[in-house]
Protein backbone atom coordinates (compact mmCIF):
# COMPACT_ATOMS: atom_id res chain seq x y z
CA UNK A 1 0.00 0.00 0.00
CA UNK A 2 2.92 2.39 0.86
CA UNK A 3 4.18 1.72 -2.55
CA UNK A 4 1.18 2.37 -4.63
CA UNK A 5 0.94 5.52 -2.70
CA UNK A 6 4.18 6.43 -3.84
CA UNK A 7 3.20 5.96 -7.24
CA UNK A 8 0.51 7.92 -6.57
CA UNK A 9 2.66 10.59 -5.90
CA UNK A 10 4.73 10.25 -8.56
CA UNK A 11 1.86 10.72 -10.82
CA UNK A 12 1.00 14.06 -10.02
CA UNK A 13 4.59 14.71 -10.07
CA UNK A 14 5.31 15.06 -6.78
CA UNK A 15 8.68 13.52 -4.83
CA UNK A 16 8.76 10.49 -2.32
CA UNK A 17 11.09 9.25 0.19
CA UNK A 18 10.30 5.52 0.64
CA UNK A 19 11.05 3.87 4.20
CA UNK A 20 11.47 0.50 5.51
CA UNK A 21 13.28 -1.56 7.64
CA UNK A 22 15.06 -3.28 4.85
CA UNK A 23 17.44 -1.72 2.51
CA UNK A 24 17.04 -4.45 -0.42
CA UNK A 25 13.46 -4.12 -0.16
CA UNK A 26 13.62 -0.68 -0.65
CA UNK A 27 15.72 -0.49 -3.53
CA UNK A 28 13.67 -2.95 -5.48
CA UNK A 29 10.37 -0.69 -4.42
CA UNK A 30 12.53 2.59 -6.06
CA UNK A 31 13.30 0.57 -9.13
CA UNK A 32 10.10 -0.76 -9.70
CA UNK A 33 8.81 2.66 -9.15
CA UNK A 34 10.64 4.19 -12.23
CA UNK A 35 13.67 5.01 -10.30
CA UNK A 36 15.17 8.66 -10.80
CA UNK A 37 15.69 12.07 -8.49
CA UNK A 38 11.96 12.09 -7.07
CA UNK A 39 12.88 8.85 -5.53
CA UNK A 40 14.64 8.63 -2.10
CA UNK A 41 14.94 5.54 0.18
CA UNK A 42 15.81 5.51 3.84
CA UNK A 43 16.17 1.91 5.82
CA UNK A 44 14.93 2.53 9.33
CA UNK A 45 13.05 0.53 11.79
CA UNK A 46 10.20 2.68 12.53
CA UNK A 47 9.13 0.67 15.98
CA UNK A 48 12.50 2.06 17.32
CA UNK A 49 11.70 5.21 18.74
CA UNK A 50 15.04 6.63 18.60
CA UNK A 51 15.68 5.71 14.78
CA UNK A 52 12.59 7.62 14.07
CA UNK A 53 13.75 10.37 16.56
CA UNK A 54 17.16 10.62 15.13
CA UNK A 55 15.83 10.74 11.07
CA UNK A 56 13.67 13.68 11.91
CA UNK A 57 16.23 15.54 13.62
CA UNK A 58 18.36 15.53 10.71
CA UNK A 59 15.54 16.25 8.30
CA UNK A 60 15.34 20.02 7.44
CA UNK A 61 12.24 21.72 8.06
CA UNK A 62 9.47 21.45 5.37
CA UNK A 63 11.52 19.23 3.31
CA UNK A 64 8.87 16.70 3.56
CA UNK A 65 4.89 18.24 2.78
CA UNK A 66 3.11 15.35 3.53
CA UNK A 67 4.00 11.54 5.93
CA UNK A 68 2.20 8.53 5.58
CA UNK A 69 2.23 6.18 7.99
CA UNK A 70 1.38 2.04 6.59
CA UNK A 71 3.82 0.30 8.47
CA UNK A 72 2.82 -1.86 11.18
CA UNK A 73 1.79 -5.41 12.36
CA UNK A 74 -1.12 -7.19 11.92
CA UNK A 75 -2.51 -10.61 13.88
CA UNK A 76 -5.80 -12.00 12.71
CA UNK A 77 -7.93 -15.35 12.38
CA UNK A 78 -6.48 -17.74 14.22
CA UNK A 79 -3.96 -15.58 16.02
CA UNK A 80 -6.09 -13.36 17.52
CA UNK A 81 -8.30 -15.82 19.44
CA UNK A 82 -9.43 -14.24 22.78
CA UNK A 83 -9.17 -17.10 24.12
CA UNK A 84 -5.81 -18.16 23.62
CA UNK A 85 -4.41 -14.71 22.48
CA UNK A 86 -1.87 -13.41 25.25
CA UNK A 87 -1.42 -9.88 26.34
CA UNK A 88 2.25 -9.91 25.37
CA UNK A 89 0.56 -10.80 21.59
CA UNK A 90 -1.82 -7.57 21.79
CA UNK A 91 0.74 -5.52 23.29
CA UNK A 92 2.70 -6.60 19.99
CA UNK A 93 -0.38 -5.63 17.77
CA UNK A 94 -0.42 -1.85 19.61
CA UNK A 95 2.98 -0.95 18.07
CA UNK A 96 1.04 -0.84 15.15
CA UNK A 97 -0.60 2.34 16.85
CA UNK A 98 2.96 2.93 18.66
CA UNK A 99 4.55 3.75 15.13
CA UNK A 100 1.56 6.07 14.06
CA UNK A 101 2.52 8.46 17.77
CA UNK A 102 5.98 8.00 17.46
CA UNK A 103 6.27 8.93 13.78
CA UNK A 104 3.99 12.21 14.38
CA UNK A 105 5.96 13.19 17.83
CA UNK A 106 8.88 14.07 15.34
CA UNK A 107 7.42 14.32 12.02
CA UNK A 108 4.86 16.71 12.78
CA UNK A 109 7.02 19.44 13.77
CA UNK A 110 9.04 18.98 10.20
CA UNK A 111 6.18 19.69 8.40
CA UNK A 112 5.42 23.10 6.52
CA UNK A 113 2.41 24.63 7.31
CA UNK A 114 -0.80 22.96 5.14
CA UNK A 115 0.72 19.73 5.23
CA UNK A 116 -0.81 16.57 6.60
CA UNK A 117 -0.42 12.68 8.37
CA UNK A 118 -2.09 10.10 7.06
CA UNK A 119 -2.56 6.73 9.24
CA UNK A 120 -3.76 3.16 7.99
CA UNK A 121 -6.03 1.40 9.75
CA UNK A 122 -8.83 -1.33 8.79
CA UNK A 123 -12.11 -1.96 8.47
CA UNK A 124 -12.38 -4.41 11.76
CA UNK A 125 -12.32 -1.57 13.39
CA UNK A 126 -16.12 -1.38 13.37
CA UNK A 127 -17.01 -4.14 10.84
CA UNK A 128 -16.40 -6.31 13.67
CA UNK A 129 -15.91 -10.32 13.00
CA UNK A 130 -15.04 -13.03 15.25
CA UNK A 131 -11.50 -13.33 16.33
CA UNK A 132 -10.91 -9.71 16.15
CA UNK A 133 -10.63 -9.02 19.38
CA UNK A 134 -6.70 -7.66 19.15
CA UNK A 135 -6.57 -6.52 15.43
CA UNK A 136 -10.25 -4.23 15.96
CA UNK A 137 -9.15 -2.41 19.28
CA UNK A 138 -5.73 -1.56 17.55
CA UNK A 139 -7.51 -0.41 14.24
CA UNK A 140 -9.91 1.74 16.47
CA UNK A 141 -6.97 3.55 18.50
CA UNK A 142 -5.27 4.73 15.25
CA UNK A 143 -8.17 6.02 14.13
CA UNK A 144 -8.94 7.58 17.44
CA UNK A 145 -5.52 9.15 17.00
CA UNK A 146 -6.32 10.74 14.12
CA UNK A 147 -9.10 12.75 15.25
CA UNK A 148 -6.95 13.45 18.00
CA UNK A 149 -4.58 14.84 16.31
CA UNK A 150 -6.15 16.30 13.87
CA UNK A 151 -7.62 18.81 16.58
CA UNK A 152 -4.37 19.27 18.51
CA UNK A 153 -2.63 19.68 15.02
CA UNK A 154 -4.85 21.78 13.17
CA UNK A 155 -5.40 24.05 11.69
CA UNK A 156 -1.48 23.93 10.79
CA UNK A 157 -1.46 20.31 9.89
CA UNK A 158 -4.51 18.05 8.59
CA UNK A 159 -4.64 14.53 10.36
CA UNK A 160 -6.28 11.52 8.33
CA UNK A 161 -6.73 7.75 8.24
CA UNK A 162 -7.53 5.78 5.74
CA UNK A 163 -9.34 2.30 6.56
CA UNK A 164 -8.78 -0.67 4.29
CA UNK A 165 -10.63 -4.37 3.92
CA UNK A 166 -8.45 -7.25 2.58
CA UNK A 167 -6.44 -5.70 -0.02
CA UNK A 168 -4.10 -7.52 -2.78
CA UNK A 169 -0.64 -7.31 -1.53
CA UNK A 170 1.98 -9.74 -0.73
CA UNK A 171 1.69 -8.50 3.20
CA UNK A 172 -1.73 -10.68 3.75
CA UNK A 173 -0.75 -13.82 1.36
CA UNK A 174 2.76 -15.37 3.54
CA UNK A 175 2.28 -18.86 3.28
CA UNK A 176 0.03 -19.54 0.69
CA UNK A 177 0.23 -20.39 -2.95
CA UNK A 178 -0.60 -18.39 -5.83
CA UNK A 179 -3.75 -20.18 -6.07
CA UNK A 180 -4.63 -20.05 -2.47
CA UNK A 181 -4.02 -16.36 -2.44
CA UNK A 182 -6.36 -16.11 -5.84
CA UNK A 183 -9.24 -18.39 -4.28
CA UNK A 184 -9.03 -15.83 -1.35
CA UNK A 185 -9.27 -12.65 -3.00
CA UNK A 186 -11.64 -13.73 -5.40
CA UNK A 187 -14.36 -15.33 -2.79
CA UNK A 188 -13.86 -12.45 0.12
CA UNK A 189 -14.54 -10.01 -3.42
CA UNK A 190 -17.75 -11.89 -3.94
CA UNK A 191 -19.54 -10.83 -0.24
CA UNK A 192 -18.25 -7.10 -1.14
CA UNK A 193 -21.19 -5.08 -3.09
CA UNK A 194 -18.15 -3.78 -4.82
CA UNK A 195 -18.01 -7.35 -6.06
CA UNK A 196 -14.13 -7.72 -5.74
CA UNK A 197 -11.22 -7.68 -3.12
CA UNK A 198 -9.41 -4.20 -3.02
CA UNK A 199 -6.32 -3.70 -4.81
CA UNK A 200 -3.23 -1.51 -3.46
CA UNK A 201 -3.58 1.33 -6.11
CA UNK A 202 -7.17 1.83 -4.50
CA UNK A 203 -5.55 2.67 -1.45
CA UNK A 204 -2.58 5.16 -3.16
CA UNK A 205 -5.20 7.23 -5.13
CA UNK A 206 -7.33 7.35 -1.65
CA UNK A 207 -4.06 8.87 0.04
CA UNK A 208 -3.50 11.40 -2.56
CA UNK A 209 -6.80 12.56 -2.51
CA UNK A 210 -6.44 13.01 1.38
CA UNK A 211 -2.98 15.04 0.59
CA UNK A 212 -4.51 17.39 -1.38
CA UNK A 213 -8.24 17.99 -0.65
CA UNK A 214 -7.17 20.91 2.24
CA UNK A 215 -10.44 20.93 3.52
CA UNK A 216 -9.85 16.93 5.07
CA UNK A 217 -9.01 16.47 8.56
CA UNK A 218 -10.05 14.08 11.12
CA UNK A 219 -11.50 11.91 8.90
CA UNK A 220 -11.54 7.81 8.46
CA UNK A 221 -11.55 7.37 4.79
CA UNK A 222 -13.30 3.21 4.45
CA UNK A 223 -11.46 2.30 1.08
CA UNK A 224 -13.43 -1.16 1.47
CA UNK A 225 -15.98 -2.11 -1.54
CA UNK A 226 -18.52 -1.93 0.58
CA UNK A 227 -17.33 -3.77 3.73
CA UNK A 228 -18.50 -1.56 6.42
CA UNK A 229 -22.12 -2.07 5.15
């Protein structure tokens, strides 16, 4: 998702700096992107606060307009079990949330004036299913933090989230063959009215519109074919 954003970006010919805990990762992310100058990469683990503390301090104000924030863990199905879930396993799940503070504690500051934070979330949030009992209250915080921030922030800085359902992308298919992943995507599509799974580039053009409609703050954006009805 942080990659289609990017290319997003791109596309209305904007700059990115792409960042992630692993530098090969990132470099094949830039090159599949187009490489070139509006492409930057930056290998940091964002769940240590003092990497994230250290990269903004050597960042020069307003060098960055806009930070997006997709990075973070998520447990569901089987894993998140109330009933054999452990609270080491949701205190895991909350740095999820942990990298949404920390990232606007010393991002925020960098920004120019009229820029904005976007957070990812998810749709279990409030379309609540069974097993969800980790993955939902996480979703719900960052969202809460949003409209937190968007109040302490503004009207300087706008504060978003956008809230996906199961998307196409290689984070939610570990494990499972090609045609696993396909049978998955293609029968959770047919309970969507939408009448298909979501696909990253749904979620970058959802971003950009959040970026640069300046009248969008506080708001949880459902990029979910229907999910939440």
């Amino acid at each position: 998702m942080g990659k289609a954003t990017a290319a997003a970006v791109l596309a209305l010919g904007g700059r990115v700096t792409l960042i992630s805990r692993t530098q090969s990762k990132l470099d094949a992310a830039a090159a599949e992107l187009g490489g070139g100058d509006n492409i930057e990469v930056a290998a940091i683990d964002a769940m240590n606060t003092e990497a994230v503390a250290k990269f903004f301090a050597d960042v020069e104000p307003g060098y960055f307009s806009h930070i997006v924030v997709t990075l973070g863990p998520a447990v569901h199905g089987a894993d998140d079990i109330f009933g054999e879930a452990t609270l080491d396993k949701v205190q895991q799940q909350f740095s999820k949330f942990n990298v949404a503070w920390t990232v606007s504690k010393y991002g925020a500051p960098k920004l120019p004036d009229g820029g904005s934070l976007t957070f990812f979330s998810g749709t279990l949030s409030r379309a609540i299913s069974k097993n969800s009992s980790c993955l939902g209250p996480v979703n719900a915080a960052i969202e809460c933090l949003a409209k937190c921030l968007a109040k302490d922030l503004g009207p300087r800085l706008r504060v978003n989230c956008v809230s996906p359902t199961l998307t196409r992308t290689s984070a939610v298919t570990g494990g499972m063959t090609a045609e696993q992943a396909e049978g998955m995507f293609v029968g959770f599509g047919k309970t969507l009215p939408a009448g298909r799974s979501g696909e990253a580039m749904d979620l970058g053009h959802a971003v950009a519109f959040l970026m640069t409609n300046n009248f969008m703050t506080g708001h949880v954006l459902d990029v979910d074919g229907g999910k939440t009805l």
